[in-house]
Protein backbone atom coordinates (compact mmCIF):
# COMPACT_ATOMS: atom_id res chain seq x y z
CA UNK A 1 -21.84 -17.56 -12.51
CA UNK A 2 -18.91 -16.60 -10.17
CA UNK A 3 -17.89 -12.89 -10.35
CA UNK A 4 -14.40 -12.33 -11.63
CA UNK A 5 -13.00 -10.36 -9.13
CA UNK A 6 -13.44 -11.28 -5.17
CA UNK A 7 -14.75 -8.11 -2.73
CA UNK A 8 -12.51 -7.50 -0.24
CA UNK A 9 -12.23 -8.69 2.96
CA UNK A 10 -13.74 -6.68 5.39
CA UNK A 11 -10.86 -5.63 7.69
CA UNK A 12 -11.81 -2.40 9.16
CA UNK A 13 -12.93 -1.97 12.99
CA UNK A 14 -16.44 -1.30 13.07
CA UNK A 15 -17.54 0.01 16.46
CA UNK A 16 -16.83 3.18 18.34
CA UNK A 17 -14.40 2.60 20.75
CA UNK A 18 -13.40 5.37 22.94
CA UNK A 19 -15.93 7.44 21.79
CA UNK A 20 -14.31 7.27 18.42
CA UNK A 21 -15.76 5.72 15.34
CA UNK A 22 -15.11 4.98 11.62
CA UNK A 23 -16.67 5.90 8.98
CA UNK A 24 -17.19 5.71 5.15
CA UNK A 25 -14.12 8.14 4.71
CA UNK A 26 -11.85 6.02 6.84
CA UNK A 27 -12.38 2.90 4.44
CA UNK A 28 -11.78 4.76 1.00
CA UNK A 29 -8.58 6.76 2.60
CA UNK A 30 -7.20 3.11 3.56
CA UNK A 31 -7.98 1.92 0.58
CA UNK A 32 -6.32 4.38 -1.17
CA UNK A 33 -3.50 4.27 0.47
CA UNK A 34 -2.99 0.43 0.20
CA UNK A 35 -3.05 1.39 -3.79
CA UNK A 36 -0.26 3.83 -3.95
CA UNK A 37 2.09 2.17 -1.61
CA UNK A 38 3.65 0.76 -4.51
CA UNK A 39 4.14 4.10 -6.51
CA UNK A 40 6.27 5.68 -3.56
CA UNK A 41 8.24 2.58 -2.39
CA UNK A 42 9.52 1.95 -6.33
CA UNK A 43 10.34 5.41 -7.02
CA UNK A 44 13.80 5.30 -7.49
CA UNK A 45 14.56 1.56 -6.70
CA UNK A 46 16.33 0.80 -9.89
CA UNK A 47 18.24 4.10 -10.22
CA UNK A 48 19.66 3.82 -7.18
CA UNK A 49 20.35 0.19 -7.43
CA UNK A 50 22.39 1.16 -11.21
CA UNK A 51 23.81 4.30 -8.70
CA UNK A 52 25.62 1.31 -5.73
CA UNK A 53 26.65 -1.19 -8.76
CA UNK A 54 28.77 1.84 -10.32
CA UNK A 55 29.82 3.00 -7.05
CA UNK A 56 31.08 -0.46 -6.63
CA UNK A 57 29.08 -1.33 -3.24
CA UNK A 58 27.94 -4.52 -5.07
CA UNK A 59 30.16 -7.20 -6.99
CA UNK A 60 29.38 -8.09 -10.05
């Protein structure tokens, strides 16, 4: 049977370039950032969309 949900790509460098490496930490920190992108970038995206239709920036 086929698993609901697909695993996830595997998109981070894996290597040490530079002397540099990354490591278990680096994947969950992306990771979490990829999840609350959306919870800073729709903040205030509808009150300040109500806030330019009053102002009168936007025709109705």
């Amino acid at each position: 049977m086929f698993s609901r949900f697909r695993p996830e790509p595997s998109r981070h460098v894996v290597g040490q370039p530079k002397g540099q490496g990354q490591n278990l930490d680096t994947v969950l920190d992306r990771r979490r950032k990829e999840s609350n992108k959306s919870r800073g970038a729709n903040h205030n995206r509808r009150s300040l969309a109500d806030r330019k239709k009053n102002k009168g920036m936007i025709p109705i």
